[in-house]
Protein backbone atom coordinates (compact mmCIF):
# COMPACT_ATOMS: atom_id res chain seq x y z
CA UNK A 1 -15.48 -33.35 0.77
CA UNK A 2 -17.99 -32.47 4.07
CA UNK A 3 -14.91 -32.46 6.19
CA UNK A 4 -13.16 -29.91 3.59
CA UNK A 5 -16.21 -28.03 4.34
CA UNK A 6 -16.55 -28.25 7.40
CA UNK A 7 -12.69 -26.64 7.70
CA UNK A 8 -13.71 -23.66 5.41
CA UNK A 9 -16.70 -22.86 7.68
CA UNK A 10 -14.27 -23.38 10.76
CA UNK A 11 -12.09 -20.75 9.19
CA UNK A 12 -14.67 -18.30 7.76
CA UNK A 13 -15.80 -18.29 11.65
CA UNK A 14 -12.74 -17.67 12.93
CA UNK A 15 -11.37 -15.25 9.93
CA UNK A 16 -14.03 -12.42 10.52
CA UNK A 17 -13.90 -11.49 14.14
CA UNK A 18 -10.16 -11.88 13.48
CA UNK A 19 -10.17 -9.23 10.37
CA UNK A 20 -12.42 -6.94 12.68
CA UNK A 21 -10.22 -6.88 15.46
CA UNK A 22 -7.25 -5.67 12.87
CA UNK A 23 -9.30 -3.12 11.35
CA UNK A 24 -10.57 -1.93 15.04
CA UNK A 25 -7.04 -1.84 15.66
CA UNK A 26 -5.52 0.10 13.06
CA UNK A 27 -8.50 2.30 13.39
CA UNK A 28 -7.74 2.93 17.49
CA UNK A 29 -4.09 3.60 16.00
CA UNK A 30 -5.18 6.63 13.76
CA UNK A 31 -7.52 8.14 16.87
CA UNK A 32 -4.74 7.81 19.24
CA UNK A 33 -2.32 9.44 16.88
CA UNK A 34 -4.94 11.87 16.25
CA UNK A 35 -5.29 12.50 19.69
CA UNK A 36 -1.62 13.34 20.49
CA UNK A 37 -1.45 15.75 18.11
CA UNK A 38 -4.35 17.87 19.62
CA UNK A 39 -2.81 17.22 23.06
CA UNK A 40 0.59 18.60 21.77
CA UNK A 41 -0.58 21.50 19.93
CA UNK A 42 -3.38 22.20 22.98
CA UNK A 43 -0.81 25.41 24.16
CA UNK A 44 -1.39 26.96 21.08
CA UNK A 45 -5.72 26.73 20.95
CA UNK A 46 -5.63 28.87 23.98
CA UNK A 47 -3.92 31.67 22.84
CA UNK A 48 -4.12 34.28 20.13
CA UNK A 49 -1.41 32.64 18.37
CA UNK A 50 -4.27 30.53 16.92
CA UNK A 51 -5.54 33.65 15.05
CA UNK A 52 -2.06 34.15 13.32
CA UNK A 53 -1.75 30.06 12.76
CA UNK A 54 -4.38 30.18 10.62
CA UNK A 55 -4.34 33.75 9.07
CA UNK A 56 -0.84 35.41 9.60
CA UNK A 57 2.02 35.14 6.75
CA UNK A 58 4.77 35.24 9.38
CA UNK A 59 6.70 32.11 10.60
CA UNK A 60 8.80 34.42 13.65
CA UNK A 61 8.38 31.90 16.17
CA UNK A 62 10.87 33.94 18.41
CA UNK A 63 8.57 36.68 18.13
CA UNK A 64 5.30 34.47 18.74
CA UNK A 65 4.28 34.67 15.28
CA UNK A 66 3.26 31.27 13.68
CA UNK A 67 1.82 32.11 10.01
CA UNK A 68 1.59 28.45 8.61
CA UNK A 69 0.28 30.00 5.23
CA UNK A 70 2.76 30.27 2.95
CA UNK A 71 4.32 26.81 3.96
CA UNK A 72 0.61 25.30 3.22
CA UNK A 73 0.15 27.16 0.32
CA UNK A 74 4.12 25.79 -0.96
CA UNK A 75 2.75 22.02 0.41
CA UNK A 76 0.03 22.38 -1.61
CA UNK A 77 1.75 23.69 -5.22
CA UNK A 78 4.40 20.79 -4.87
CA UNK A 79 2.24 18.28 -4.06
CA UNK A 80 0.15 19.82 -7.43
CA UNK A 81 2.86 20.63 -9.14
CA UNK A 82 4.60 17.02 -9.15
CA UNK A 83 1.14 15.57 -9.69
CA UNK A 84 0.38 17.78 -12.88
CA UNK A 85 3.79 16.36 -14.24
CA UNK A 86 3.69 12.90 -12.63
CA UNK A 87 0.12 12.07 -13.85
CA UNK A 88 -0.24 11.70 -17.50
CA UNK A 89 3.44 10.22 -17.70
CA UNK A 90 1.73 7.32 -15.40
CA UNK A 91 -1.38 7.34 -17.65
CA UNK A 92 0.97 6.69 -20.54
CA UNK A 93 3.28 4.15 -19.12
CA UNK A 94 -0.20 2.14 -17.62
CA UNK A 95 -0.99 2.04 -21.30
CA UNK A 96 2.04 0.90 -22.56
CA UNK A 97 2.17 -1.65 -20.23
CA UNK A 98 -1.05 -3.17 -21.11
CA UNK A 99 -1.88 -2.51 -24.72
CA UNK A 100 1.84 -1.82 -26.45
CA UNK A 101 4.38 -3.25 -25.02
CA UNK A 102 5.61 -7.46 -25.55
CA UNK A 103 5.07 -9.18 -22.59
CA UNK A 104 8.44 -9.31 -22.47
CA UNK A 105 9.35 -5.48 -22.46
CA UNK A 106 6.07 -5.39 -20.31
CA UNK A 107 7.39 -7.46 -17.67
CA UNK A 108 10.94 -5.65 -17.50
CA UNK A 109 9.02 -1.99 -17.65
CA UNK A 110 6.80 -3.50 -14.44
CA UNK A 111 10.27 -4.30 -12.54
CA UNK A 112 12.02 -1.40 -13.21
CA UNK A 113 9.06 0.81 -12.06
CA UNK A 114 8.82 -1.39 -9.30
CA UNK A 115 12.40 -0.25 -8.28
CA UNK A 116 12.07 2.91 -8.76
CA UNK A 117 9.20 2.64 -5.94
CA UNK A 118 11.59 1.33 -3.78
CA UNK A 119 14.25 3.85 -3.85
CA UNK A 120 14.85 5.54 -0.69
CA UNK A 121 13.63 9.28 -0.75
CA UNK A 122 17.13 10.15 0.53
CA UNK A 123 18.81 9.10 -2.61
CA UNK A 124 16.38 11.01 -4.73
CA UNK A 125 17.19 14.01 -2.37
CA UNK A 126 20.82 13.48 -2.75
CA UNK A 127 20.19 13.45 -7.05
CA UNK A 128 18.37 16.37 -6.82
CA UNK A 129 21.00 18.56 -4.81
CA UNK A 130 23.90 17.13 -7.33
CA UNK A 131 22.47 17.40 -10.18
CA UNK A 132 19.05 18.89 -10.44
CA UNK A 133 19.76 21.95 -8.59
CA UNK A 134 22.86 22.29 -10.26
CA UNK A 135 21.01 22.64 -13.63
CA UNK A 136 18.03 24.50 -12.01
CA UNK A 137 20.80 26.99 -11.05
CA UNK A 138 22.54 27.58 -14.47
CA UNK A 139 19.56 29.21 -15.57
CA UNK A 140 18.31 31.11 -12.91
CA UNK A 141 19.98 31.11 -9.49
CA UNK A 142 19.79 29.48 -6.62
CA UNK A 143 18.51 26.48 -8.40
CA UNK A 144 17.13 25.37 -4.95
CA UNK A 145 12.93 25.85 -5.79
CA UNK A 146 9.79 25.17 -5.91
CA UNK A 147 10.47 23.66 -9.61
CA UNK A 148 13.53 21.74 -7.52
CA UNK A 149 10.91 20.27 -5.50
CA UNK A 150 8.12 19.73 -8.01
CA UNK A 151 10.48 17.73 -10.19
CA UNK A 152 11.64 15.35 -7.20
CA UNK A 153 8.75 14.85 -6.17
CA UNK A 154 7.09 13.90 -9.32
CA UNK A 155 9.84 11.16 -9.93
CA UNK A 156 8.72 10.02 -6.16
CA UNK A 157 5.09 9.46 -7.00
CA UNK A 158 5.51 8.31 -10.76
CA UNK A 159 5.76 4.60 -10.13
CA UNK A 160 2.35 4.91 -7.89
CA UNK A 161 0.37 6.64 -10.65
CA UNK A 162 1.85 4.00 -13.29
CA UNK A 163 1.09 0.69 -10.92
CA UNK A 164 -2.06 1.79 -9.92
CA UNK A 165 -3.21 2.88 -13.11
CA UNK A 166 -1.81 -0.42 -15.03
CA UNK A 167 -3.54 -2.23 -12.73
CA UNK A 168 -6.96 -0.06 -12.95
CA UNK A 169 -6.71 -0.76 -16.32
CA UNK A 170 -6.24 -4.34 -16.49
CA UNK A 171 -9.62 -4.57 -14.25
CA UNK A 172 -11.39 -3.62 -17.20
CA UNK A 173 -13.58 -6.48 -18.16
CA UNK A 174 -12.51 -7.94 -22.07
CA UNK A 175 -16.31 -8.03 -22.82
CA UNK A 176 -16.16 -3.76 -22.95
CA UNK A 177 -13.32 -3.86 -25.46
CA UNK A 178 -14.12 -7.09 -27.31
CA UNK A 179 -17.55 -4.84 -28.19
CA UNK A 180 -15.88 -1.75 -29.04
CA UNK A 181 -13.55 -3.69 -31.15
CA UNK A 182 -17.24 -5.51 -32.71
CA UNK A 183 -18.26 -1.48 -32.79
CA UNK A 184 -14.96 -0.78 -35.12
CA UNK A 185 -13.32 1.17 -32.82
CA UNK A 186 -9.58 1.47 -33.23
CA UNK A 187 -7.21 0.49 -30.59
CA UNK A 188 -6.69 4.02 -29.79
CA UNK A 189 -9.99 4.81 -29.61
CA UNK A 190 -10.83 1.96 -27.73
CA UNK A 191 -8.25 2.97 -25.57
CA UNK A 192 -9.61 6.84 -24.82
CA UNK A 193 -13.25 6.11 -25.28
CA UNK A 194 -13.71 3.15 -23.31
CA UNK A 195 -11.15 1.58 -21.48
CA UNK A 196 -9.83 4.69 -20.00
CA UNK A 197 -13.69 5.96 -18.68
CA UNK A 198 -13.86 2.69 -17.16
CA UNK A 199 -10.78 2.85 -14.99
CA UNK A 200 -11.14 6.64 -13.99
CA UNK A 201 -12.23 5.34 -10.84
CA UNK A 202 -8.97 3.21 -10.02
CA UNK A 203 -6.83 5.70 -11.90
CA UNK A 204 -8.31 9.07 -9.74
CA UNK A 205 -8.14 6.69 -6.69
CA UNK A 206 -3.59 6.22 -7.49
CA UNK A 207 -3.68 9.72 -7.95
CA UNK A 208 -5.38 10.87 -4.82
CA UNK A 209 -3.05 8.78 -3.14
CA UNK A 210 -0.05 9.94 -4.88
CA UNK A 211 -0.77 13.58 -4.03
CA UNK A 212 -0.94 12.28 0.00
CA UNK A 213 2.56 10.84 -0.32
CA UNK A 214 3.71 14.13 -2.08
CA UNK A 215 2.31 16.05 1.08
CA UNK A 216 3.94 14.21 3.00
CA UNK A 217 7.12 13.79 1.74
CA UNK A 218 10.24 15.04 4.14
CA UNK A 219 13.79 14.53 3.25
CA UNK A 220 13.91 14.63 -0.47
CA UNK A 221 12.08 18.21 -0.61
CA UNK A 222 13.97 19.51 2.39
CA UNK A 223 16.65 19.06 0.40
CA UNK A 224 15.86 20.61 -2.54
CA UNK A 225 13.13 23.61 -2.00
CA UNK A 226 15.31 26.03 -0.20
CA UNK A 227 13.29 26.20 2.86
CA UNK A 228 12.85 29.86 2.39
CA UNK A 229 9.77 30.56 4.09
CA UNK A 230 7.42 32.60 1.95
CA UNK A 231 4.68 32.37 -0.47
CA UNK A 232 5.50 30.41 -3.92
CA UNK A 233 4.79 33.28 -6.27
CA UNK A 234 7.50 31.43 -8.92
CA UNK A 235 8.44 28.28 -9.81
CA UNK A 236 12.46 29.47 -9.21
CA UNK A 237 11.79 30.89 -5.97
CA UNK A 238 13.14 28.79 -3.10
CA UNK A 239 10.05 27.75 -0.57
CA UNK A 240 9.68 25.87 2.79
CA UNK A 241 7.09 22.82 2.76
CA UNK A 242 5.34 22.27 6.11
CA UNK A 243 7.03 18.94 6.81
CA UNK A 244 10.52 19.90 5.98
CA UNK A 245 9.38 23.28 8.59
CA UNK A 246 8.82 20.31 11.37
CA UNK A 247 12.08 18.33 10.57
CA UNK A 248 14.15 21.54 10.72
CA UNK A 249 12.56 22.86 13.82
CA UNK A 250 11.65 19.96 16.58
CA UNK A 251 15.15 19.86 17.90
CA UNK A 252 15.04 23.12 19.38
CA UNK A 253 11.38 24.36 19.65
CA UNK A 254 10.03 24.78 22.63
CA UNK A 255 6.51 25.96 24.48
CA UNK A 256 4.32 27.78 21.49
CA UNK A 257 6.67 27.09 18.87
CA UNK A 258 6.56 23.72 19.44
CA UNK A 259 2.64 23.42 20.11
CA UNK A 260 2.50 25.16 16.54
CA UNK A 261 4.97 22.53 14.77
CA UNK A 262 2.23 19.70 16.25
CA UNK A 263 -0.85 22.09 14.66
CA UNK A 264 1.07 21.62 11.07
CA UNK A 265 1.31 17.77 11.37
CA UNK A 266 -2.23 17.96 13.14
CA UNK A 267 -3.11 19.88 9.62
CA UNK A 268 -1.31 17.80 7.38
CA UNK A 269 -2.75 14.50 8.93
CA UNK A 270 -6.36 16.24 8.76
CA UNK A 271 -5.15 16.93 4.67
CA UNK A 272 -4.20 13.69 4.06
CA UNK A 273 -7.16 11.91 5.86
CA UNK A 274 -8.97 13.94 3.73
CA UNK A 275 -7.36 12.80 0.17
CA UNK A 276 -7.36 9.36 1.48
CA UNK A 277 -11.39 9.47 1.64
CA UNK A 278 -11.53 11.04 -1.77
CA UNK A 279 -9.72 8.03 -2.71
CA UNK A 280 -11.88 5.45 -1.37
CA UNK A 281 -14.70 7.64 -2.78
CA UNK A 282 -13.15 7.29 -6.07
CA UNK A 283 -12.99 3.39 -6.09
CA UNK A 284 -16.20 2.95 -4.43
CA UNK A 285 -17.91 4.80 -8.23
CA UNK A 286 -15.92 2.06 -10.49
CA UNK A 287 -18.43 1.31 -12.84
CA UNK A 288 -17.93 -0.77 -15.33
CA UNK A 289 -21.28 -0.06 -18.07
């Protein structure tokens, strides 16, 4: 038994410094990805063209005009978009996972989400333009939107919101709803008046980090939005997305127009940094009263 000890301590010595040097490490990673960016889109901080970066509506990069706006503000209502559709489907399916399904169903509902996870984004991309923008189309041309996009993208992020909500959920102590059950709750209201409070914290914290992977989504959106670039005034107007503006313009930009395609990663990265510490804000207020 001592030497068993004596091995844990051992480990626990040699765990921590360990763990700190991978955290310090992936840390260094982010600043030195940081760091490029600003180096890369340095050209464009020294010029007027910052002015128009931030304010302009014009993306004439021939022309020295780089108005990033309406491709921020189309970022922005997919990412919201798919998220306001995406959301309470996850909500529901967590619950069914845990309260109404057999543990049978329940284990072949937690695979198949699983999968869907893993599906490339290409594939979902390639659905979309076959079939989704097909449909989009009969009822009001081009078919190739915003909707398009919101619709993808919201299949892309489901499986996050579900997994991390199921599993928010299931860290609900049993003591809360063994006493609202003693209360004479019903399972529903248990369900919406306890369990659900209790897990906002691990539920908010899926959905903060389903809306990063919905900014920065690529291919699928690319392939499906149009990449018009102007402000999303309609759900069936076509619309350019800042990352599918970088993958569709790096191979030839040059100078300017390529310091201002580093600025809109440096501005998503700075977005999604930002969501990512909501996040851990999020979990950090799981209370469980």
């Amino acid at each position: 038994m001592l030497r068993k000890l004596n091995n844990f301590r051992v480990t626990d010595r040699w765990l921590a410094p360990a763990l700190g040097v991978a955290a310090a490490g992936s840390g260094l990673i982010l600043l030195l990805v940081l760091a490029f960016l600003l180096r890369e889109a340095a050209p464009l901080w020294g010029s007027h063209a910052v002015l128009g970066f931030v304010l302009d509506a014009s993306w004439y990069p021939l022309e020295g005009q780089f108005g990033m706006l309406p491709m921020v503000a189309a970022s922005l209502a997919a990412a919201l978009g798919a998220l306001l559709l995406a959301a309470p489907l996850g909500i529901i399916s967590a619950i069914f996972l845990n309260f109404l399904a057999p543990p049978a169903v329940a284990r072949s509902y937690r695979m198949m989400v699983a999968l869907l996870a893993g599906i490339p984004s290409v594939v979902f991309g390639l659905w979309g333009l076959t079939v989704l923008v097909p449909l989009i189309a009969r009822w009001q041309p081009p078919g190739a939107s915003l909707l398009a996009a919101m619709m993808i993208l919201a299949l892309m992020i489901l499986p996050t919101v579900t997994l991390t909500s199921a599993s928010a959920i299931a860290a609900v102590p049993q003591n809360l709803q063994q006493g609202a059950a003693a209360l004479g709750l019903t399972r529903q209201g248990m369900i919406l008046r306890v369990v659900l409070p209790a897990a906002r914290g691990g539920i908010t914290n899926g959905i903060l980090l389903s809306g990063a992977r919905a900014l920065g989504e690529t291919m699928a959106v690319l392939m499906v939005a149009g990449n018009v670039v102007q402000y999303p005034l309609g759900l069936l107007q076509p619309v350019r997305v800042l990352t599918a503006n970088i993958a569709l313009e790096m191979a030839y930009a040059t100078d300017a127009h390529r310091a201002a395609l580093f600025a809109s990663g440096l501005l998503l990265t700075l977005v999604v940094m930002l969501l990512a510490w909501l996040a851990i804000r999020a979990n950090r207020q799981v209370s469980y009263v």
